[in-house]
N, C-alpha and C. Protein backbone atom coordinates (compact mmCIF):
# COMPACT_ATOMS: atom_id res chain seq x y z
N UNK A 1 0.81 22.71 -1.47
CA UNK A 1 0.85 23.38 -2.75
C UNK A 1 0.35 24.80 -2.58
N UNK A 2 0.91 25.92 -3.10
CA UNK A 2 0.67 27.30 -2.73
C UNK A 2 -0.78 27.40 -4.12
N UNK A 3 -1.05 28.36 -4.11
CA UNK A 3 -2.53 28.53 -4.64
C UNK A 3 -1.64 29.51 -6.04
N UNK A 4 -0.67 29.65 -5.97
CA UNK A 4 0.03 30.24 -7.15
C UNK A 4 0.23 29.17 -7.90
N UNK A 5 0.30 27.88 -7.91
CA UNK A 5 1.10 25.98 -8.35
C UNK A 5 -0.76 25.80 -8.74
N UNK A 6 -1.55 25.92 -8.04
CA UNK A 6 -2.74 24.99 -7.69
C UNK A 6 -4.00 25.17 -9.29
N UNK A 7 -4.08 24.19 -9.59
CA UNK A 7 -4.62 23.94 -11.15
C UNK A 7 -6.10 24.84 -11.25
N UNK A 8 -7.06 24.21 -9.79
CA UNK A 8 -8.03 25.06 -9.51
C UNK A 8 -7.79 26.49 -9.75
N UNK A 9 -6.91 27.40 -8.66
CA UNK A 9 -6.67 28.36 -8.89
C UNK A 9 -6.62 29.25 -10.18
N UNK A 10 -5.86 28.18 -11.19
CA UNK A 10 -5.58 29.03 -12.21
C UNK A 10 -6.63 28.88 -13.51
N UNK A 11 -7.54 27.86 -12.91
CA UNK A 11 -9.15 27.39 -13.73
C UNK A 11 -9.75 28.87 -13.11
N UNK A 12 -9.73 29.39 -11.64
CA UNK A 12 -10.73 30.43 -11.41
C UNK A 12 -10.21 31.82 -12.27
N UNK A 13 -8.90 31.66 -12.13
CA UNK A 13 -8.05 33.07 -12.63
C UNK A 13 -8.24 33.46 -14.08
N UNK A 14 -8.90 32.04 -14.99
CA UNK A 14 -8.83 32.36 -16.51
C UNK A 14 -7.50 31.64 -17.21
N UNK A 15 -6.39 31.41 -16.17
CA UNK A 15 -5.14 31.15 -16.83
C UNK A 15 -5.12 29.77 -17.66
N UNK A 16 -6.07 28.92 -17.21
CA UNK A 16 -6.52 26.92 -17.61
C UNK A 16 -7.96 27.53 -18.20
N UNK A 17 -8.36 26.92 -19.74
CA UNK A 17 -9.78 27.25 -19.94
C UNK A 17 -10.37 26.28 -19.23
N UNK A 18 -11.61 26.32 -19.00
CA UNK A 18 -12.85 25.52 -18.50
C UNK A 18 -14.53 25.47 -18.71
N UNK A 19 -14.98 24.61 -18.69
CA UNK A 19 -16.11 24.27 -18.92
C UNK A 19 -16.92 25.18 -18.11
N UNK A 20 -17.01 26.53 -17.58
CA UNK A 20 -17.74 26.76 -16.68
C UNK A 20 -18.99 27.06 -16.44
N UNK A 21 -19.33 26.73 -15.58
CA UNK A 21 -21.38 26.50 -15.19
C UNK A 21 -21.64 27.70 -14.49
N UNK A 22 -21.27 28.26 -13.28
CA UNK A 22 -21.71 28.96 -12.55
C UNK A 22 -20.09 29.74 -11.90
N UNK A 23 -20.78 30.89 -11.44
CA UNK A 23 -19.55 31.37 -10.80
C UNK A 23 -20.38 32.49 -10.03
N UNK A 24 -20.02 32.96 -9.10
CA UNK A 24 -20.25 33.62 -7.65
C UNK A 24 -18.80 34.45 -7.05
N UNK A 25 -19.24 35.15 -6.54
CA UNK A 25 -18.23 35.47 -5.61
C UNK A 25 -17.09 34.71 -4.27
N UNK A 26 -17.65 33.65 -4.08
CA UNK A 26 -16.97 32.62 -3.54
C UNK A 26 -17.58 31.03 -3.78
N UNK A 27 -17.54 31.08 -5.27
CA UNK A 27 -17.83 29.38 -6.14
C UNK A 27 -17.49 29.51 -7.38
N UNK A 28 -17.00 28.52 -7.83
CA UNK A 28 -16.72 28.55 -9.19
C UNK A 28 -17.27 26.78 -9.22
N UNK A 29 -18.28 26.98 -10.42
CA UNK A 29 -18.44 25.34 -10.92
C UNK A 29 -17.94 25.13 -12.39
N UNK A 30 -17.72 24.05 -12.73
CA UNK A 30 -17.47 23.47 -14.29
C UNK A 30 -17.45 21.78 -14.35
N UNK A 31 -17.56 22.06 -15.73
CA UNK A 31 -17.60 20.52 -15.77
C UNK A 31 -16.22 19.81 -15.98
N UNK A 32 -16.46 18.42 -15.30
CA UNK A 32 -15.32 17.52 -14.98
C UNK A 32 -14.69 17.04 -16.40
N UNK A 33 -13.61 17.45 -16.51
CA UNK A 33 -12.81 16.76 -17.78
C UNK A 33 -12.37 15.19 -18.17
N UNK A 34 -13.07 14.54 -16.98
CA UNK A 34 -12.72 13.69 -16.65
C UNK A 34 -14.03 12.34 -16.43
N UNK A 35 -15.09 12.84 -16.92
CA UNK A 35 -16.55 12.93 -16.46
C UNK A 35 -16.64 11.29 -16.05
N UNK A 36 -17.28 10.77 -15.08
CA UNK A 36 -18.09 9.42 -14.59
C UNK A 36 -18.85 9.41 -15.22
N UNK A 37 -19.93 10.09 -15.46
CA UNK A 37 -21.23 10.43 -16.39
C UNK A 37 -21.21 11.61 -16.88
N UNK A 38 -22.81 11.85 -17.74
CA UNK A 38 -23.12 13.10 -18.29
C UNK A 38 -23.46 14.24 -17.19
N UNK A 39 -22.90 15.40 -16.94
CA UNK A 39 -22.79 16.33 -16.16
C UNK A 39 -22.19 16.38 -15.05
N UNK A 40 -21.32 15.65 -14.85
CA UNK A 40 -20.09 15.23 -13.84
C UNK A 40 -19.72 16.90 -13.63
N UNK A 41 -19.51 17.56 -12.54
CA UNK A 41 -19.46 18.34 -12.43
C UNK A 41 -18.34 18.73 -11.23
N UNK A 42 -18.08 20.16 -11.11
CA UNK A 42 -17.03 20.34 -9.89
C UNK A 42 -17.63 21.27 -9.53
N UNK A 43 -17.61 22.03 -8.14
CA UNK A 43 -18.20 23.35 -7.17
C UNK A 43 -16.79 23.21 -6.36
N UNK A 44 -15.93 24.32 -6.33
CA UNK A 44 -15.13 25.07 -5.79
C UNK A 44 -14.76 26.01 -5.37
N UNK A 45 -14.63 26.57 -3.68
CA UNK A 45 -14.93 27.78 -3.35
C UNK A 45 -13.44 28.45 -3.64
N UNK A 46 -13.62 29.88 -4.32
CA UNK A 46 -13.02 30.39 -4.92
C UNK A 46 -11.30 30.61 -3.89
N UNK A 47 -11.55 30.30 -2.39
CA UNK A 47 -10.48 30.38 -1.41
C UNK A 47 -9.65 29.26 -1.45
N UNK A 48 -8.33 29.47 -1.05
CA UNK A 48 -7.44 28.42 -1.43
C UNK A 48 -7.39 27.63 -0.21
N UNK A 49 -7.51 26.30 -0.47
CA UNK A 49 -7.33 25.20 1.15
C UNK A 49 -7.18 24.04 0.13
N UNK A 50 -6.34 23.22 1.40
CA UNK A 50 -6.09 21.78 0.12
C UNK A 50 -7.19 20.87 1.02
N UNK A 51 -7.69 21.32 2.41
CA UNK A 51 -8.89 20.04 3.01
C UNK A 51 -9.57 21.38 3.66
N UNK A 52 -11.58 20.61 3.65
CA UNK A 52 -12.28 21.30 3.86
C UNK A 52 -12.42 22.00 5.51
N UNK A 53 -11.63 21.41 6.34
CA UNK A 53 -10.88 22.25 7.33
C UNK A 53 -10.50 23.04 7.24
N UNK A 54 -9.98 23.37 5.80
CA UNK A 54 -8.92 25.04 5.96
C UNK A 54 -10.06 26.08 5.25
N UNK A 55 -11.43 25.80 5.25
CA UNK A 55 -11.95 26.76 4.54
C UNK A 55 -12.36 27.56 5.11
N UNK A 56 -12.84 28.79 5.72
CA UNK A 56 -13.28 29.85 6.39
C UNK A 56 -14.44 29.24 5.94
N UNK A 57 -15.50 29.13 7.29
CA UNK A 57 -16.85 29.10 6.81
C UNK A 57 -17.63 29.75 6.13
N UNK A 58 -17.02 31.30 5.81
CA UNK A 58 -18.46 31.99 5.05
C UNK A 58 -17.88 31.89 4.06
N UNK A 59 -17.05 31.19 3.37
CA UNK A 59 -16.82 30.99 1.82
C UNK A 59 -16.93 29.56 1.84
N UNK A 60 -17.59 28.77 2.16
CA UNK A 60 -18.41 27.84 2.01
C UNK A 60 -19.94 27.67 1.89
N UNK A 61 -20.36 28.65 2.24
CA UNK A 61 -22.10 28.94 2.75
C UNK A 61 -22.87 28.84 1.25
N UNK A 62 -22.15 29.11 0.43
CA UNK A 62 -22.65 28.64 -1.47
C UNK A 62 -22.34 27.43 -2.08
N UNK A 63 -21.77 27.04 -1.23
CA UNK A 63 -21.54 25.40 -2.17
C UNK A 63 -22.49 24.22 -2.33
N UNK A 64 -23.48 23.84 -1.11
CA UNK A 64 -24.62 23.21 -1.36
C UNK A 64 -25.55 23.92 -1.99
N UNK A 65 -25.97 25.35 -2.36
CA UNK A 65 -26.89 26.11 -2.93
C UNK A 65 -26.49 26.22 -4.41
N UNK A 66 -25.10 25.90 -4.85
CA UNK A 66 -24.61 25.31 -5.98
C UNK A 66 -25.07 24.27 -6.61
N UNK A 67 -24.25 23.28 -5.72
CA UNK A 67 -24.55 21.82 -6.05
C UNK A 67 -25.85 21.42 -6.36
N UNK A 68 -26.55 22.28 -5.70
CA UNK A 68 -28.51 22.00 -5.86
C UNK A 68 -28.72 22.38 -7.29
N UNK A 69 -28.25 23.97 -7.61
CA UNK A 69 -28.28 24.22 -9.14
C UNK A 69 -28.03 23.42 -9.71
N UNK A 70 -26.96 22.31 -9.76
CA UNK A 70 -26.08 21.51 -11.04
C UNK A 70 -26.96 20.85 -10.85
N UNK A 71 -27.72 19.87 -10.20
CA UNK A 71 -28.55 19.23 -9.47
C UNK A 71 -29.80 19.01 -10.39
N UNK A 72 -30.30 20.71 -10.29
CA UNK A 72 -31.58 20.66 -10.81
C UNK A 72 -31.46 20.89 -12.27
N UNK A 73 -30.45 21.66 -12.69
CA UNK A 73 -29.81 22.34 -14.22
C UNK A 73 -30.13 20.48 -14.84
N UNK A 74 -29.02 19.74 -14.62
CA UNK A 74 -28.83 18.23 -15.31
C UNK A 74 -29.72 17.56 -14.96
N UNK A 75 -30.76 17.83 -14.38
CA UNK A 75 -32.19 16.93 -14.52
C UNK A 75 -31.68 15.39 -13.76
N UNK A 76 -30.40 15.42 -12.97
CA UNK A 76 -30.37 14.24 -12.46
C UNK A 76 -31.45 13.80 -11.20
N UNK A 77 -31.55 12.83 -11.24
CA UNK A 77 -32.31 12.34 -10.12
C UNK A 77 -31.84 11.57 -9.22
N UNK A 78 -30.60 10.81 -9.79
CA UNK A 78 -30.08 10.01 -8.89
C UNK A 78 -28.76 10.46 -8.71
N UNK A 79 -27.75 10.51 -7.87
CA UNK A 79 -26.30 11.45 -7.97
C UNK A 79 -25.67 11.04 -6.44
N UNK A 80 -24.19 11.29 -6.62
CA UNK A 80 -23.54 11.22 -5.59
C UNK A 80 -22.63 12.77 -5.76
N UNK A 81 -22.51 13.01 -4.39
CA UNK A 81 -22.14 14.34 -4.00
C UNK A 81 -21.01 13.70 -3.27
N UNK A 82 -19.60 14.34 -3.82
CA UNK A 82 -18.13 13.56 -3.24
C UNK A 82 -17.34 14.84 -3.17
N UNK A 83 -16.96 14.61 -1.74
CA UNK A 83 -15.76 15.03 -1.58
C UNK A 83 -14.74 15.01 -0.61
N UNK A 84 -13.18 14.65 -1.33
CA UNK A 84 -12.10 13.61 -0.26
C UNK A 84 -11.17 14.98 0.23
N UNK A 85 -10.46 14.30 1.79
CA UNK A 85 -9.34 15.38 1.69
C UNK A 85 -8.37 14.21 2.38
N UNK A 86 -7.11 14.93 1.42
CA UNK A 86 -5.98 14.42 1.91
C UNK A 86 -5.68 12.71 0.58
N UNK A 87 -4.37 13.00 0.26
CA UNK A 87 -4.01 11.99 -0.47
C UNK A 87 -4.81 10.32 -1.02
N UNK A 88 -4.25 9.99 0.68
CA UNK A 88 -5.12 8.90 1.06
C UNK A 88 -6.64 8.45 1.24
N UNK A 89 -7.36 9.38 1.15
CA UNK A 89 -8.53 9.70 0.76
C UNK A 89 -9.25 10.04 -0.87
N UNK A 90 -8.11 9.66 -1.96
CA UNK A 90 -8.37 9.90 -2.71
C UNK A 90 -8.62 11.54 -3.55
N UNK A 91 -8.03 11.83 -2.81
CA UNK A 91 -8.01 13.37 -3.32
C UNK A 91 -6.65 13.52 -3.74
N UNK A 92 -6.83 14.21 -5.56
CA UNK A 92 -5.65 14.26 -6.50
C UNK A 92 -5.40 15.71 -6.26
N UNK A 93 -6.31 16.57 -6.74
CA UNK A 93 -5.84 18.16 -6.43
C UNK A 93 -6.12 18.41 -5.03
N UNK A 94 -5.16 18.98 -4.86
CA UNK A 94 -5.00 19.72 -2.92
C UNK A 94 -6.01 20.94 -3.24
N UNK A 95 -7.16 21.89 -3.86
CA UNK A 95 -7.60 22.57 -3.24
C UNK A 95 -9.38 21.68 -3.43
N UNK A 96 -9.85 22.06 -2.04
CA UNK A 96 -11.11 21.55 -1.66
C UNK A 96 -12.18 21.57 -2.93
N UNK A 97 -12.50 20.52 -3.44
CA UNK A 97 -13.86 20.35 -4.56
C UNK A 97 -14.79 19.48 -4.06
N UNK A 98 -16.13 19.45 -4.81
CA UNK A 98 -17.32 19.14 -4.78
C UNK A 98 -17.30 18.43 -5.67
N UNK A 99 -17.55 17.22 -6.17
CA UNK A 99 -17.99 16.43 -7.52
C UNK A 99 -19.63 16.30 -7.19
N UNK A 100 -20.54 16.57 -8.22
CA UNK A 100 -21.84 16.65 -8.49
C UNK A 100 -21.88 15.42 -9.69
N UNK A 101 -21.93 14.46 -9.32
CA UNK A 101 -22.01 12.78 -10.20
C UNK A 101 -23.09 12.47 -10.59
N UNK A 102 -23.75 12.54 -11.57
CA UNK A 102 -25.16 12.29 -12.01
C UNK A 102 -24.99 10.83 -11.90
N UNK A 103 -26.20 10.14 -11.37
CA UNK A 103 -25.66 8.33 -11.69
C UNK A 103 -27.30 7.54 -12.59
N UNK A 104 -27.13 8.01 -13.61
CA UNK A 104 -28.37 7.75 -14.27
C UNK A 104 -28.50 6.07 -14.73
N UNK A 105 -27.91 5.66 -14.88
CA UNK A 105 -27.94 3.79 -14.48
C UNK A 105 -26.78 3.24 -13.78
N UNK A 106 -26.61 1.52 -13.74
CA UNK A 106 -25.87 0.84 -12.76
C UNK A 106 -24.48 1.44 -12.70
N UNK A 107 -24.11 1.53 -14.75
CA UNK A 107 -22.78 1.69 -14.97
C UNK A 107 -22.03 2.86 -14.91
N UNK A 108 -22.91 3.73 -15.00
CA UNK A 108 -22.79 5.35 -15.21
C UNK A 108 -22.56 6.02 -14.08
N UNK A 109 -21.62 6.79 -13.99
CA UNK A 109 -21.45 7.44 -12.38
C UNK A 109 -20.52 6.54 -11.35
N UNK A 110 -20.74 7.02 -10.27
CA UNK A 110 -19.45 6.71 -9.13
C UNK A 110 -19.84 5.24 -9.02
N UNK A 111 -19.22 4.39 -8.72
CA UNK A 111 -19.25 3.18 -7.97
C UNK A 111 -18.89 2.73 -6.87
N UNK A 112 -19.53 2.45 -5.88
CA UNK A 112 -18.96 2.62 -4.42
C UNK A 112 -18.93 1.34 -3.79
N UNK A 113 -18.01 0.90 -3.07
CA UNK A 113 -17.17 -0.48 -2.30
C UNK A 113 -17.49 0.26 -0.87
N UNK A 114 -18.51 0.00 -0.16
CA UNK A 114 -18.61 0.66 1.16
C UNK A 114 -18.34 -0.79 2.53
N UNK A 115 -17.32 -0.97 2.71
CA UNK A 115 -16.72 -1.87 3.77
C UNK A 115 -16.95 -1.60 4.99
N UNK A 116 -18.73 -2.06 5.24
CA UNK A 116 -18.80 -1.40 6.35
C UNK A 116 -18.94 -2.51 7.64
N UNK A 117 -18.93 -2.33 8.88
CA UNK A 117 -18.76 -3.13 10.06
C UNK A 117 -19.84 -2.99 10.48
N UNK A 118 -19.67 -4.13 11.90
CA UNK A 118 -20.78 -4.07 12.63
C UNK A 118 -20.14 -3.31 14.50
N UNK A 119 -20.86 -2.18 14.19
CA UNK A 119 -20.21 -1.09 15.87
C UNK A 119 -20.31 -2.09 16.96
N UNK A 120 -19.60 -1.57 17.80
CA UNK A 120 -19.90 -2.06 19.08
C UNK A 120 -20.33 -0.98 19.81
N UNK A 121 -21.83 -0.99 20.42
CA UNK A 121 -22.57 0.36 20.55
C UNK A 121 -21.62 0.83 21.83
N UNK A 122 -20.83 -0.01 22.90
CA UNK A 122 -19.96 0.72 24.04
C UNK A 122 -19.36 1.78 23.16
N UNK A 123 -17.99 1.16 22.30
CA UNK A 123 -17.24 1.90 21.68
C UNK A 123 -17.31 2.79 21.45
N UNK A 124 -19.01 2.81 20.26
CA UNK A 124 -19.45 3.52 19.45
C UNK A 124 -20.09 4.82 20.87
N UNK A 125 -20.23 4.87 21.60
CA UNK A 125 -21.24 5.39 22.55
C UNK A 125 -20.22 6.41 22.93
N UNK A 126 -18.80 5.96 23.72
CA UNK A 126 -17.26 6.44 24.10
C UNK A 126 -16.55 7.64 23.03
N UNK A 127 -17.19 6.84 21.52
CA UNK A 127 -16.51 7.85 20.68
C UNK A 127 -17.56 9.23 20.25
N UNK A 128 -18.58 8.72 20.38
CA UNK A 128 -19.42 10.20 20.10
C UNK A 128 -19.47 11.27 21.56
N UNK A 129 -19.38 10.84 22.69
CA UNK A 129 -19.12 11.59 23.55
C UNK A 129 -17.61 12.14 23.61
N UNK A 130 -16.55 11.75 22.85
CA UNK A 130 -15.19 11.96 23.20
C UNK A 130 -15.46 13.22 21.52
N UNK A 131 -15.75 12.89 20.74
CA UNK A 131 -16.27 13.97 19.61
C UNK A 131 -16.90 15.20 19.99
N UNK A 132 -18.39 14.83 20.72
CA UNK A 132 -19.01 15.65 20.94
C UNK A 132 -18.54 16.86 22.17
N UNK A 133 -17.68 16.45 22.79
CA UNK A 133 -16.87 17.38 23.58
C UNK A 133 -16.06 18.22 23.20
N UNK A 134 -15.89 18.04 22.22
CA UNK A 134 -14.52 18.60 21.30
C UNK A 134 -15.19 19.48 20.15
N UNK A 135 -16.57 19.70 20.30
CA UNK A 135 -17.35 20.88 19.23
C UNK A 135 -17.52 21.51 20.00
């Protein structure tokens, strides 16, 4: 999706109104229209990428110093910090966001199904050296 199509884009441009919280020179936050809970929030760096791979690092360097604002602004204490890339991962808009999820009881906020295994430390041992070569 070109960043001329992209919904974000046209939330930063003014062209979509929005809820907005904060804005920076490379962040734009607002609140989720869509909210899990009270202060469900978005942090989006103002550069166009549909996964957080395509972002130039120094227009990322504000997005956790964001998220901390929404953080401390909504008085949450308990919260999940999400963010998917790529279809199958649950990601609906192609440009890179932050959800700031306040989860103030059981029902309220994200709910998470974490299907997790038991490693096999060889495997597991093979794949962080086959990673760690590759940074």
């Amino acid at each position: 999706m070109s960043s001329a199509a992209c919904i974000f884009c046209k939330i930063i441009k003014g062209e979509i109104p929005s809820m907005k919280l904060f804005e920076n020179d490379t962040v734009f936050a607002f609140l989720d229209i869509g909210p899990l809970s009270k202060g469900h929030s978005l942090v989006i760096p103002k550069y166009h990428g549909a996964k957080l791979a395509d972002i130039p690092d120094d227009q990322l360097t504000d997005i956790l110093p964001t998220l901390k604002k929404l953080i401390t602004a909504t008085g949450a204490t308990d919260y999940n910090i999400l963010q998917n890339n790529g279809t199958i991962a649950h990601q609906q808009v192609h440009h890179v966001h932050f959800h700031m999820i306040p989860k103030p009881n059981e029902t309220e906020g994200l709910g998470i199904n974490w299907p997790a295994t038991e490693g096999d430390m060889g495997k597991l041992q093979a794949l962080c050296d086959d990673i760690k070569s590759r940074i």
